[in-house]
PDB file of N, CA and C in Angstrom:
ATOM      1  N   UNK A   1     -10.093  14.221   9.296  1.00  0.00           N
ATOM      2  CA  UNK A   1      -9.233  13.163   9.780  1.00  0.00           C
ATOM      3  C   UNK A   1      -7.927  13.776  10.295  1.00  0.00           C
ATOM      4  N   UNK A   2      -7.364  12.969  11.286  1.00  0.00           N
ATOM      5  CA  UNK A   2      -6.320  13.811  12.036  1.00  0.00           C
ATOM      6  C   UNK A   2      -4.921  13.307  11.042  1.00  0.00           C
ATOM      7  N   UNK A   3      -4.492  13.955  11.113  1.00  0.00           N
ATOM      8  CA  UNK A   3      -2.736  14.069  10.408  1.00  0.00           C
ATOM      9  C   UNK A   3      -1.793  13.114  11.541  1.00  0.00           C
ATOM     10  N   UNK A   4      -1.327  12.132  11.113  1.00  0.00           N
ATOM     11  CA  UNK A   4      -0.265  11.381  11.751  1.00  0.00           C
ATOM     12  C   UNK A   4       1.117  12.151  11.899  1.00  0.00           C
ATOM     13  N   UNK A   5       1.326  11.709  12.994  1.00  0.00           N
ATOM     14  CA  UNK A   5       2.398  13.187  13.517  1.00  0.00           C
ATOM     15  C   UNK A   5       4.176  13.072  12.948  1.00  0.00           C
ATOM     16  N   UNK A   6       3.742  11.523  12.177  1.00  0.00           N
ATOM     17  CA  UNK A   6       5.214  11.349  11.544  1.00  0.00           C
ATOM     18  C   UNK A   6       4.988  12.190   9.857  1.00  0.00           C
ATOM     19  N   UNK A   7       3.776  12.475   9.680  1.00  0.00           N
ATOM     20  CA  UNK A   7       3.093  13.046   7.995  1.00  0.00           C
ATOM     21  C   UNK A   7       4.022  13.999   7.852  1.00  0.00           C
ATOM     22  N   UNK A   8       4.693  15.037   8.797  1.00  0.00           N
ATOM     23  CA  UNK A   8       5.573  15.915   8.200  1.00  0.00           C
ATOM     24  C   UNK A   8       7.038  15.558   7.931  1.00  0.00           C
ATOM     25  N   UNK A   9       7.492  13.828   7.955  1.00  0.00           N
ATOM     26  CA  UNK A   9       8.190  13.578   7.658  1.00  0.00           C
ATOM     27  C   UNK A   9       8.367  12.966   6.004  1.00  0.00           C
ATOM     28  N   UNK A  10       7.084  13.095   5.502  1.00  0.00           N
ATOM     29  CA  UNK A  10       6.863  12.340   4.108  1.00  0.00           C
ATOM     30  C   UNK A  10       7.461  12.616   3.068  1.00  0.00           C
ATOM     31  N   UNK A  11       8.102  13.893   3.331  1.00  0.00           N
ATOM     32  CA  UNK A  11       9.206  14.298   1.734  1.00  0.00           C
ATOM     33  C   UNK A  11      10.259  13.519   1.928  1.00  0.00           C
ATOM     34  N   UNK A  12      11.096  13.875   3.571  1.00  0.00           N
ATOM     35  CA  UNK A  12      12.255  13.463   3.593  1.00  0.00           C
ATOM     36  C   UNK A  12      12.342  11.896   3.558  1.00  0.00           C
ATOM     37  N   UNK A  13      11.080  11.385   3.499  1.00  0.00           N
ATOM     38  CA  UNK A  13      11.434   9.883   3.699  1.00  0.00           C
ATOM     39  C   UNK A  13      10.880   9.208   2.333  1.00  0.00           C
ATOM     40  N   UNK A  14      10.387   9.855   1.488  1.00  0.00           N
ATOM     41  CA  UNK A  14      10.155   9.620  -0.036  1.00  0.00           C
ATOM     42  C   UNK A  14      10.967   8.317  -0.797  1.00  0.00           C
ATOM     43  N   UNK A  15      12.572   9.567  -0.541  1.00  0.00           N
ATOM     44  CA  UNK A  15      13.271   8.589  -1.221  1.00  0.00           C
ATOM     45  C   UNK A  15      13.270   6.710  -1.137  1.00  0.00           C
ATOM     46  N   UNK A  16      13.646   6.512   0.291  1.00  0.00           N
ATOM     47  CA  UNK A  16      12.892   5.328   0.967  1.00  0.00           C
ATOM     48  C   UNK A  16      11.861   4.540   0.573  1.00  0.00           C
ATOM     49  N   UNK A  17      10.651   5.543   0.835  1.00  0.00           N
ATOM     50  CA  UNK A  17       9.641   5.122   0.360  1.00  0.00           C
ATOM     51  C   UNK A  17       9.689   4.218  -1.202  1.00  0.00           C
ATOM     52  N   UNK A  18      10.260   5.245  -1.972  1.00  0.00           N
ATOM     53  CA  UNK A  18      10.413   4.854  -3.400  1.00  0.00           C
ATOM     54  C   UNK A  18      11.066   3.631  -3.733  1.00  0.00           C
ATOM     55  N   UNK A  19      12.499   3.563  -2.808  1.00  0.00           N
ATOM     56  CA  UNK A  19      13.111   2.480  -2.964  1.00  0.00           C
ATOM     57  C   UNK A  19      12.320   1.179  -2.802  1.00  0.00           C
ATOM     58  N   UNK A  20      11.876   1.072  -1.491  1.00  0.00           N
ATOM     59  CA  UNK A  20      10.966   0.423  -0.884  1.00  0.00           C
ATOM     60  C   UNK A  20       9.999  -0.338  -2.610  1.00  0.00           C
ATOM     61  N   UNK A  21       9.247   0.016  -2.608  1.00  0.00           N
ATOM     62  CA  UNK A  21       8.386  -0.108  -3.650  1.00  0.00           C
ATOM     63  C   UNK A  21       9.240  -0.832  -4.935  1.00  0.00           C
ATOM     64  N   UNK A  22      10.300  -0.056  -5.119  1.00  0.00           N
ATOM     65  CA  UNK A  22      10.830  -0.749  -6.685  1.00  0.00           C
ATOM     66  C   UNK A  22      11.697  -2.168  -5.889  1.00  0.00           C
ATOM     67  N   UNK A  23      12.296  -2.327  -4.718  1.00  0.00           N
ATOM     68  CA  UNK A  23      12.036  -3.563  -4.375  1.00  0.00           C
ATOM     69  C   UNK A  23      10.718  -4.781  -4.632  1.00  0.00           C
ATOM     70  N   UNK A  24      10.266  -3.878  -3.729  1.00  0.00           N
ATOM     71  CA  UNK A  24       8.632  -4.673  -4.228  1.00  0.00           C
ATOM     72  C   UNK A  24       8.779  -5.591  -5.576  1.00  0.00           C
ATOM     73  N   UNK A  25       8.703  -4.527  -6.574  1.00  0.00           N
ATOM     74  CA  UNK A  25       8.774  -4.999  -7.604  1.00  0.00           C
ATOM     75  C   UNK A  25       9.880  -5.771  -8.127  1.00  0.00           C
ATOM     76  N   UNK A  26      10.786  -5.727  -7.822  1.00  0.00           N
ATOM     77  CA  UNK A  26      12.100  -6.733  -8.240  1.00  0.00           C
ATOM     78  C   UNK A  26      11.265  -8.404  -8.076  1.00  0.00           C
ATOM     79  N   UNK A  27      11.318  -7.958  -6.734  1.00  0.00           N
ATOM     80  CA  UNK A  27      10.152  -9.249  -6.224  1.00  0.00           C
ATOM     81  C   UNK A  27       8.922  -9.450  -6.742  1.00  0.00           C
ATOM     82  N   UNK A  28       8.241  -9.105  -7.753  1.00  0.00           N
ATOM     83  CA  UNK A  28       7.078  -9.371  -8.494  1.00  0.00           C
ATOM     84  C   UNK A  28       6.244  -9.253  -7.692  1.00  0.00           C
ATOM     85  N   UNK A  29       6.394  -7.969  -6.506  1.00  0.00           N
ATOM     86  CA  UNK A  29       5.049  -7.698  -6.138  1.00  0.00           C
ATOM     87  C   UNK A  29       4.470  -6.253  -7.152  1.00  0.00           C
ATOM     88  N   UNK A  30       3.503  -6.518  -8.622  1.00  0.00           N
ATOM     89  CA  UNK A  30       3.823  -5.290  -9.187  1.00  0.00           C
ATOM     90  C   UNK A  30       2.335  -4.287  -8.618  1.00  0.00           C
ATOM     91  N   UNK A  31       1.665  -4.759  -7.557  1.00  0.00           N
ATOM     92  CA  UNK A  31       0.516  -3.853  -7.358  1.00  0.00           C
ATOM     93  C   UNK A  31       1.009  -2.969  -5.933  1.00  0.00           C
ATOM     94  N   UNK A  32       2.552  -3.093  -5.879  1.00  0.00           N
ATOM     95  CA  UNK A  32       3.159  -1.800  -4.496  1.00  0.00           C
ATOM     96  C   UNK A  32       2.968  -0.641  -4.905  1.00  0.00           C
ATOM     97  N   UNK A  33       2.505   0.493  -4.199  1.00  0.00           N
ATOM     98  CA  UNK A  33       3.199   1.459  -4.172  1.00  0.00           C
ATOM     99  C   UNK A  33       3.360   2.130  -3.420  1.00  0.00           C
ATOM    100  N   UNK A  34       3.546   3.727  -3.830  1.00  0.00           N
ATOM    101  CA  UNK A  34       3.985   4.633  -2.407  1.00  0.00           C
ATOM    102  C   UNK A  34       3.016   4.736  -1.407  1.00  0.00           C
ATOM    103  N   UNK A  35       1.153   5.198  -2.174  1.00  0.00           N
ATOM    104  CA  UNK A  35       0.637   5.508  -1.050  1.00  0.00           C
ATOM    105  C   UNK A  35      -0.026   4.468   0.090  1.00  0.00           C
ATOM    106  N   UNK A  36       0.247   3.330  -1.075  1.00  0.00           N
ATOM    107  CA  UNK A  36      -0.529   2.225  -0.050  1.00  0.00           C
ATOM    108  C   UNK A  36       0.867   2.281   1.128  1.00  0.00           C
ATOM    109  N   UNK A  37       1.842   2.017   1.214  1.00  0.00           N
ATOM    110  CA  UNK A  37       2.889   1.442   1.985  1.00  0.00           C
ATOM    111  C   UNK A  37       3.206   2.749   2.936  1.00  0.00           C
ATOM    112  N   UNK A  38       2.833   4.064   2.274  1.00  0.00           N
ATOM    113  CA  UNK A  38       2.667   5.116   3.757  1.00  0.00           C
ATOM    114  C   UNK A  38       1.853   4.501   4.244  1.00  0.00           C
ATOM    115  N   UNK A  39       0.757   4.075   3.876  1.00  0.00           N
ATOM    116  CA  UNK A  39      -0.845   3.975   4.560  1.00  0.00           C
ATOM    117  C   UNK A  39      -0.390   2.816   5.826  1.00  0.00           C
ATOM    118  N   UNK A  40       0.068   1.611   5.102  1.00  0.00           N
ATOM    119  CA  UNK A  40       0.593   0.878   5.993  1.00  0.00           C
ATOM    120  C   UNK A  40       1.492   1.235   7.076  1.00  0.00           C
ATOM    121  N   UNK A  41       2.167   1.674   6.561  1.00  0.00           N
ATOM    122  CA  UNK A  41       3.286   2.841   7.843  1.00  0.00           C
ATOM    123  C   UNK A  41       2.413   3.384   9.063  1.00  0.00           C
ATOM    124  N   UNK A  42       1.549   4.613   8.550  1.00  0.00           N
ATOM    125  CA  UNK A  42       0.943   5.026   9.482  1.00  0.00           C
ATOM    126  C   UNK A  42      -0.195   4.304  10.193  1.00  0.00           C
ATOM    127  N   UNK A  43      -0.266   3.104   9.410  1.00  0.00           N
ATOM    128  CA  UNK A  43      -1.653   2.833  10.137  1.00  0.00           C
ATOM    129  C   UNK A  43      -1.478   1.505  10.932  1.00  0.00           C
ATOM    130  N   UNK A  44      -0.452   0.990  10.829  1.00  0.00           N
ATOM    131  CA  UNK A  44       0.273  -0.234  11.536  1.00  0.00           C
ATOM    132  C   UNK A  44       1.390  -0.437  11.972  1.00  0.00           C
ATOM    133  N   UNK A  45       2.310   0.109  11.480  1.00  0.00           N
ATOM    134  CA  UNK A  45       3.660  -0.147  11.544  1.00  0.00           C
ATOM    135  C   UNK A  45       4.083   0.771  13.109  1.00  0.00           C
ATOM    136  N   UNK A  46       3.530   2.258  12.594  1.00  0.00           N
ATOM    137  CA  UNK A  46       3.602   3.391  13.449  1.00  0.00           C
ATOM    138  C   UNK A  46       2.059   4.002  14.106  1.00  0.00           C
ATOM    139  N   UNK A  47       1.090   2.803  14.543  1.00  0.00           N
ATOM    140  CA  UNK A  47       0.250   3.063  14.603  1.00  0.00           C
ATOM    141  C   UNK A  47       0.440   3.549  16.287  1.00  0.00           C
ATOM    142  N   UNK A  48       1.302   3.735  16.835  1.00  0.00           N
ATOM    143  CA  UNK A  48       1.680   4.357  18.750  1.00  0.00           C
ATOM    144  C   UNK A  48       3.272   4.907  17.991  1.00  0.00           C
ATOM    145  N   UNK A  49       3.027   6.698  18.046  1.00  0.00           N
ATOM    146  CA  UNK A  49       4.076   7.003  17.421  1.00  0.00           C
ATOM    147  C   UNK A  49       4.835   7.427  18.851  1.00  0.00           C
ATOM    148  N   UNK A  50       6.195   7.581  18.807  1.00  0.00           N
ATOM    149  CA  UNK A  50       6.662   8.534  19.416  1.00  0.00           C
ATOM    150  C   UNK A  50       7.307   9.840  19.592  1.00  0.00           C
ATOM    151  N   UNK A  51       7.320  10.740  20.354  1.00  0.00           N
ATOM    152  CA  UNK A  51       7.732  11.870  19.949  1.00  0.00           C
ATOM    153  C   UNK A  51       9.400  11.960  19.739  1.00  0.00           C
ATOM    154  N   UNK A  52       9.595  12.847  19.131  1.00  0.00           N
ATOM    155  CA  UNK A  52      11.199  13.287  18.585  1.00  0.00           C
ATOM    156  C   UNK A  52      11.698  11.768  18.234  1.00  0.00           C
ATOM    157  N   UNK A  53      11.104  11.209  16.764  1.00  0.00           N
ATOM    158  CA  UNK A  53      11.770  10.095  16.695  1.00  0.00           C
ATOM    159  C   UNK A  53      12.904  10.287  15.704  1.00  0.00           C
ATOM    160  N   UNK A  54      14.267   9.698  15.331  1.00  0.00           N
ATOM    161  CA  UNK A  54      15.018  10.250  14.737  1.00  0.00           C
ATOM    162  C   UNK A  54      14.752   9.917  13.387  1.00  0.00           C
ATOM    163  N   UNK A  55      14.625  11.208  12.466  1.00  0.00           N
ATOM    164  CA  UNK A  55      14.708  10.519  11.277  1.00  0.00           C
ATOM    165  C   UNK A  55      15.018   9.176  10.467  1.00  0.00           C
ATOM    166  N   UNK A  56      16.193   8.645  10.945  1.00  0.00           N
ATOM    167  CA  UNK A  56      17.345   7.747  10.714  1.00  0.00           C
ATOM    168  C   UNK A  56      16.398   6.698  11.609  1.00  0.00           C
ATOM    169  N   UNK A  57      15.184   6.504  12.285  1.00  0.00           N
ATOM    170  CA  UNK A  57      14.737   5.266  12.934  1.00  0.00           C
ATOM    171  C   UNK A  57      13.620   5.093  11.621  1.00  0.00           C
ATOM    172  N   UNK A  58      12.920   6.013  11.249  1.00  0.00           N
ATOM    173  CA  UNK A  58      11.986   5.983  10.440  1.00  0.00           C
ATOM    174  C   UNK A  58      12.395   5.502   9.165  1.00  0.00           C
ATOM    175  N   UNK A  59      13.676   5.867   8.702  1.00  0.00           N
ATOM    176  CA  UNK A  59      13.833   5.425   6.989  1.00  0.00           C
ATOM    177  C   UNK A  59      14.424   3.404   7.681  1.00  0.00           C
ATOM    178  N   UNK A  60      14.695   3.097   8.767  1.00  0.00           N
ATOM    179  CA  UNK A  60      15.279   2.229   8.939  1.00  0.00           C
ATOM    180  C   UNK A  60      13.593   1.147   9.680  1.00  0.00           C
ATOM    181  N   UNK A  61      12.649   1.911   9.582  1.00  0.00           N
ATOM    182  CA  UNK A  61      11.389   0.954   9.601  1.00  0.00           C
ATOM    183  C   UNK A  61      10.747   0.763   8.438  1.00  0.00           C
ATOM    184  N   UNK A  62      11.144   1.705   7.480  1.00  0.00           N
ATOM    185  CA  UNK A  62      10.382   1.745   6.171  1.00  0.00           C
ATOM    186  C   UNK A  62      11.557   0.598   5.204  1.00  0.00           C
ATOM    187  N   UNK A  63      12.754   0.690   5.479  1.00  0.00           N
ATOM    188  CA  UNK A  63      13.580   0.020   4.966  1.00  0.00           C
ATOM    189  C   UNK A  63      13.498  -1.707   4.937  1.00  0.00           C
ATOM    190  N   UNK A  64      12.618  -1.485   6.508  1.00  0.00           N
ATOM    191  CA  UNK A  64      12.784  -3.171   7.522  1.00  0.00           C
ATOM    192  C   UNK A  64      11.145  -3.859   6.967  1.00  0.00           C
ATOM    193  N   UNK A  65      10.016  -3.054   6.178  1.00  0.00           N
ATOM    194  CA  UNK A  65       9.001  -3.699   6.028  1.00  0.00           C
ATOM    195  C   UNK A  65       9.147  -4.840   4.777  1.00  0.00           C
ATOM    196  N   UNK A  66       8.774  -5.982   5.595  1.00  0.00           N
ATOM    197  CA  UNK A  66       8.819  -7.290   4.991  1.00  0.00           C
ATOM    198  C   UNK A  66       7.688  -7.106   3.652  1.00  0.00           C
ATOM    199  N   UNK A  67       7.665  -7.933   2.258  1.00  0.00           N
ATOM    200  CA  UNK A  67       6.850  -8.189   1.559  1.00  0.00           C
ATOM    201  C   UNK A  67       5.533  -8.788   2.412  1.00  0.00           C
ATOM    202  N   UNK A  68       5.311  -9.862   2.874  1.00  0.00           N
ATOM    203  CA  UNK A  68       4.311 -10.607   3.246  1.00  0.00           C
ATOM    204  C   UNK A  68       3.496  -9.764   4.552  1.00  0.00           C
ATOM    205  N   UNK A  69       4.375  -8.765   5.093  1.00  0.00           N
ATOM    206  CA  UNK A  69       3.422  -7.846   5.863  1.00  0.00           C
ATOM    207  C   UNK A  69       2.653  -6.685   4.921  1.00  0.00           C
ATOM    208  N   UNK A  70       2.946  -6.189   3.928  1.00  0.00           N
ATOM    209  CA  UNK A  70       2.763  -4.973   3.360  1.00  0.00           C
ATOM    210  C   UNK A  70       1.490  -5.687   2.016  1.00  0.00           C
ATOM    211  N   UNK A  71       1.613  -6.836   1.714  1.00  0.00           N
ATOM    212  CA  UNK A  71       0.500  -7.548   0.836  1.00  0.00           C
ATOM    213  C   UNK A  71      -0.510  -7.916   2.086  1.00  0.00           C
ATOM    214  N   UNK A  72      -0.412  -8.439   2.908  1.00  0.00           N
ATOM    215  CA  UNK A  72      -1.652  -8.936   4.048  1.00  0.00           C
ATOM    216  C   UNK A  72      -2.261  -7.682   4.184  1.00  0.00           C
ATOM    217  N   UNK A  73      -1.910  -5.860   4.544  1.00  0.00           N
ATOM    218  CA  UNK A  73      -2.411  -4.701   4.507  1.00  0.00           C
ATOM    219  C   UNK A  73      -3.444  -4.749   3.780  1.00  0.00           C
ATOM    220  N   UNK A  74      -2.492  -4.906   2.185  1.00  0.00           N
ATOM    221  CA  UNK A  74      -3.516  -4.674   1.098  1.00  0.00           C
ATOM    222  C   UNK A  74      -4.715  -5.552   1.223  1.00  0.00           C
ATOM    223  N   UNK A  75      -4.464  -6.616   1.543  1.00  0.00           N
ATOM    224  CA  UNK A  75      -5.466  -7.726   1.598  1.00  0.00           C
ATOM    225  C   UNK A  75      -6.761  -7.496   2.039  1.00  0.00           C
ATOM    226  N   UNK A  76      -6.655  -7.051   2.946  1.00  0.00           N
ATOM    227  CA  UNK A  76      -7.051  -6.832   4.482  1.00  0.00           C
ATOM    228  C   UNK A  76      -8.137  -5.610   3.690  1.00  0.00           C
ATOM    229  N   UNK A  77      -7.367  -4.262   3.642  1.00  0.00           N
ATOM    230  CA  UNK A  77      -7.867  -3.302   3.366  1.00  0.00           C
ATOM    231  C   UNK A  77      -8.833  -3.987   2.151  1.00  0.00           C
ATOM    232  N   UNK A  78      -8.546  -4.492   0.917  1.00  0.00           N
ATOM    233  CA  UNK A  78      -9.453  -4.726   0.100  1.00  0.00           C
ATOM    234  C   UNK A  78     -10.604  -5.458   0.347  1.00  0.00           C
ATOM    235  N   UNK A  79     -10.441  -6.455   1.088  1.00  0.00           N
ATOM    236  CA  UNK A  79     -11.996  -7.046   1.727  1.00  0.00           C
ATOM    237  C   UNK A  79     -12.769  -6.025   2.731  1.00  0.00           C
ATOM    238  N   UNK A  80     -12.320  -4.948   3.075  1.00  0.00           N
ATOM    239  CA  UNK A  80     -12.593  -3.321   4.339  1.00  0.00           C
ATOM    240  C   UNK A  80     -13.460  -2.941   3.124  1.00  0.00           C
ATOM    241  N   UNK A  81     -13.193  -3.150   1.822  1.00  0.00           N
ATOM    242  CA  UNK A  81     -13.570  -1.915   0.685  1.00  0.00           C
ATOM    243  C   UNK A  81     -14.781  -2.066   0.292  1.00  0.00           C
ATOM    244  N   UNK A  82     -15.384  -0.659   0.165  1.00  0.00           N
ATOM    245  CA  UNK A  82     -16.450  -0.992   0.065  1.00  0.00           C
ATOM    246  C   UNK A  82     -17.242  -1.158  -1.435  1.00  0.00           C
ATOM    247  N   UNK A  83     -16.138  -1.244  -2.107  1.00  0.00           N
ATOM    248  CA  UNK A  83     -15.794  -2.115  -3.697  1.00  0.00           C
ATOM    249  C   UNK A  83     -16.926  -3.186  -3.801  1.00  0.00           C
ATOM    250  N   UNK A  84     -16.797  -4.206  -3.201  1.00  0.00           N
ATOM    251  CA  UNK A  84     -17.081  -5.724  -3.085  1.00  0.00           C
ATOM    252  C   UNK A  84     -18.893  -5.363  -3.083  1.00  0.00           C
ATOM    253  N   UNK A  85     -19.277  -4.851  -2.131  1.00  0.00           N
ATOM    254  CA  UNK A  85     -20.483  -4.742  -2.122  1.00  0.00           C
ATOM    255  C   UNK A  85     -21.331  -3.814  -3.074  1.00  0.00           C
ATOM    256  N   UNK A  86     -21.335  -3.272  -4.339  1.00  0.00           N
ATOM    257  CA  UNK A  86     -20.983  -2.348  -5.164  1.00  0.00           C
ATOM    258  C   UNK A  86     -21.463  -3.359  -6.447  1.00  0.00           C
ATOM    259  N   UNK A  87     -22.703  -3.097  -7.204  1.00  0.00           N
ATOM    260  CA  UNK A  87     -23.117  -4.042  -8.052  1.00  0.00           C
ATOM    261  C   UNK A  87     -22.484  -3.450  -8.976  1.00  0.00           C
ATOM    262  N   UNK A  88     -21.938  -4.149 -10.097  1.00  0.00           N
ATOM    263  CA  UNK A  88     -21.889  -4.351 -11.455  1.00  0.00           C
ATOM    264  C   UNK A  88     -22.537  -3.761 -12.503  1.00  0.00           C
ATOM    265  N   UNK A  89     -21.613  -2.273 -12.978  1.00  0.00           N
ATOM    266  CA  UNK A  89     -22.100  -2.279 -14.277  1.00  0.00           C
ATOM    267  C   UNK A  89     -22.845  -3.097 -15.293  1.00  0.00           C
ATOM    268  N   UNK A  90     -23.298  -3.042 -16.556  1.00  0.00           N
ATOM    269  CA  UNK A  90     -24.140  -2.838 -17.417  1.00  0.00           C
ATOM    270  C   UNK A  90     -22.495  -3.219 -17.997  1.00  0.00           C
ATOM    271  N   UNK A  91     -22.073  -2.412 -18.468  1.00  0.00           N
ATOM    272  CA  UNK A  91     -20.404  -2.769 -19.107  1.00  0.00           C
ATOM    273  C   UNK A  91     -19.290  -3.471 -18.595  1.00  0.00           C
ATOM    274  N   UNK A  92     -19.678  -3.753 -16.819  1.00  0.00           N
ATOM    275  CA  UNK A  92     -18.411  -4.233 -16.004  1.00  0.00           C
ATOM    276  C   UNK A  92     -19.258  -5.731 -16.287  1.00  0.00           C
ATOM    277  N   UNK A  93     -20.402  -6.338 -16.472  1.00  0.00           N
ATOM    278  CA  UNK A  93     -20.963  -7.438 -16.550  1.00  0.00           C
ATOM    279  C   UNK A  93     -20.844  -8.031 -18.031  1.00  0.00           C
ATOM    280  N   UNK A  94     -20.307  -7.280 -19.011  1.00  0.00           N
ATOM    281  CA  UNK A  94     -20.530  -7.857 -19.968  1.00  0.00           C
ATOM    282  C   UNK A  94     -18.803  -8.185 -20.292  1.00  0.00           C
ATOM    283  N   UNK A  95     -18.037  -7.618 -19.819  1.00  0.00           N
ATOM    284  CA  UNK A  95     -16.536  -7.518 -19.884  1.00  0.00           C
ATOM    285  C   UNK A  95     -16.065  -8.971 -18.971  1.00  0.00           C
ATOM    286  N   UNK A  96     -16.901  -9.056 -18.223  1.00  0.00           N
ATOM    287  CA  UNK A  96     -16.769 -10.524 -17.563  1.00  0.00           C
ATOM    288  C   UNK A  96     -16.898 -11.922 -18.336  1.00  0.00           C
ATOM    289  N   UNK A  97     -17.964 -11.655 -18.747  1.00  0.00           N
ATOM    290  CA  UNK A  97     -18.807 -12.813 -19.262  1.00  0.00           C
ATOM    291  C   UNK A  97     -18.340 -13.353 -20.977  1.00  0.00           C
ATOM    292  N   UNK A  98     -18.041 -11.915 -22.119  1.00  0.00           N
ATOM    293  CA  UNK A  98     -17.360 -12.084 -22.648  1.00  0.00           C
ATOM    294  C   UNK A  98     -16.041 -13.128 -23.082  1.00  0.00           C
ATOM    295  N   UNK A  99     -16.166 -13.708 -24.137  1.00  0.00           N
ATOM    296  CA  UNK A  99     -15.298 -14.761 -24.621  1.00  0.00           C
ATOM    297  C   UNK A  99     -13.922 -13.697 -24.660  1.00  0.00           C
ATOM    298  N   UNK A 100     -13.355 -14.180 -24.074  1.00  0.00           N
ATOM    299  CA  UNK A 100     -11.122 -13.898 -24.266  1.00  0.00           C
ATOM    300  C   UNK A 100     -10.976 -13.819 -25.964  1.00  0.00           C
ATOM    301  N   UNK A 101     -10.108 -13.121 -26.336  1.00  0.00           N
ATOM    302  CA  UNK A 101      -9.994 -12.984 -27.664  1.00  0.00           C
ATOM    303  C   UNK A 101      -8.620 -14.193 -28.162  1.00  0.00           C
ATOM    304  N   UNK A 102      -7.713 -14.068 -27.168  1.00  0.00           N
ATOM    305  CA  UNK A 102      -6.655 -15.362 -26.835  1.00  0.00           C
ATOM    306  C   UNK A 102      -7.051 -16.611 -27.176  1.00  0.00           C
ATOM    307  N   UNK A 103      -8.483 -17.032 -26.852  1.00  0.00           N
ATOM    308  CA  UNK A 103      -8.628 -18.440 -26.690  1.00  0.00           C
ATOM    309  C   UNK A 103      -9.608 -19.020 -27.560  1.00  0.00           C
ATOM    310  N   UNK A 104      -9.401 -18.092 -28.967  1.00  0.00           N
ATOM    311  CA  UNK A 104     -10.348 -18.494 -30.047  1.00  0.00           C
ATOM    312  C   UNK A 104      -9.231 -19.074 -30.775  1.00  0.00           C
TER     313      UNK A 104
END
């Protein structure tokens, strides 16, 4: 798979990144994190990159991603997964079906 040509910017924009995420969570989104929201970066946000972009544009797109765009990703990607189609343990079927220990 080819390397996105902003990928050698991923240390310096970490910090960002990080922030990014514990926002998230302020906001009770608690399933954010770093690599999904690169993923989103590179794969939508900056999916037509351009060359010599300034650092300082990149932490200020990672800064600008809305909650309700960065959960629709996930969304999206999780119905892509090929999870769903993927039968059920022997142990993942019985963990289902199982009585809650709460509601005795």
């Amino acid at each position: 798979m080819e390397m996105h040509p902003y990928e050698r910017h991923y240390h310096k924009l970490l910090p960002a990144l990080v922030s990014k995420v514990e926002e998230f969570k302020l906001f009770q989104y608690e399933t954010a994190d770093v690599p999904t929201l690169w993923s989103y970066l590179t794969k939508k946000k900056w999916k037509t990159s351009e060359k010599d972009l300034a650092i300082s544009k990149l932490v200020a797109d990672v800064l600008s991603v809305k909650p309700g765009e960065y959960m629709n990703f996930r969304q999206v990607n999780a119905y892509k997964s090929p999870e769903w189609s993927e039968p059920l343990s022997d142990q993942e079927m019985s963990f289902l079906f199982e009585p809650r220990k709460d509601r005795e």
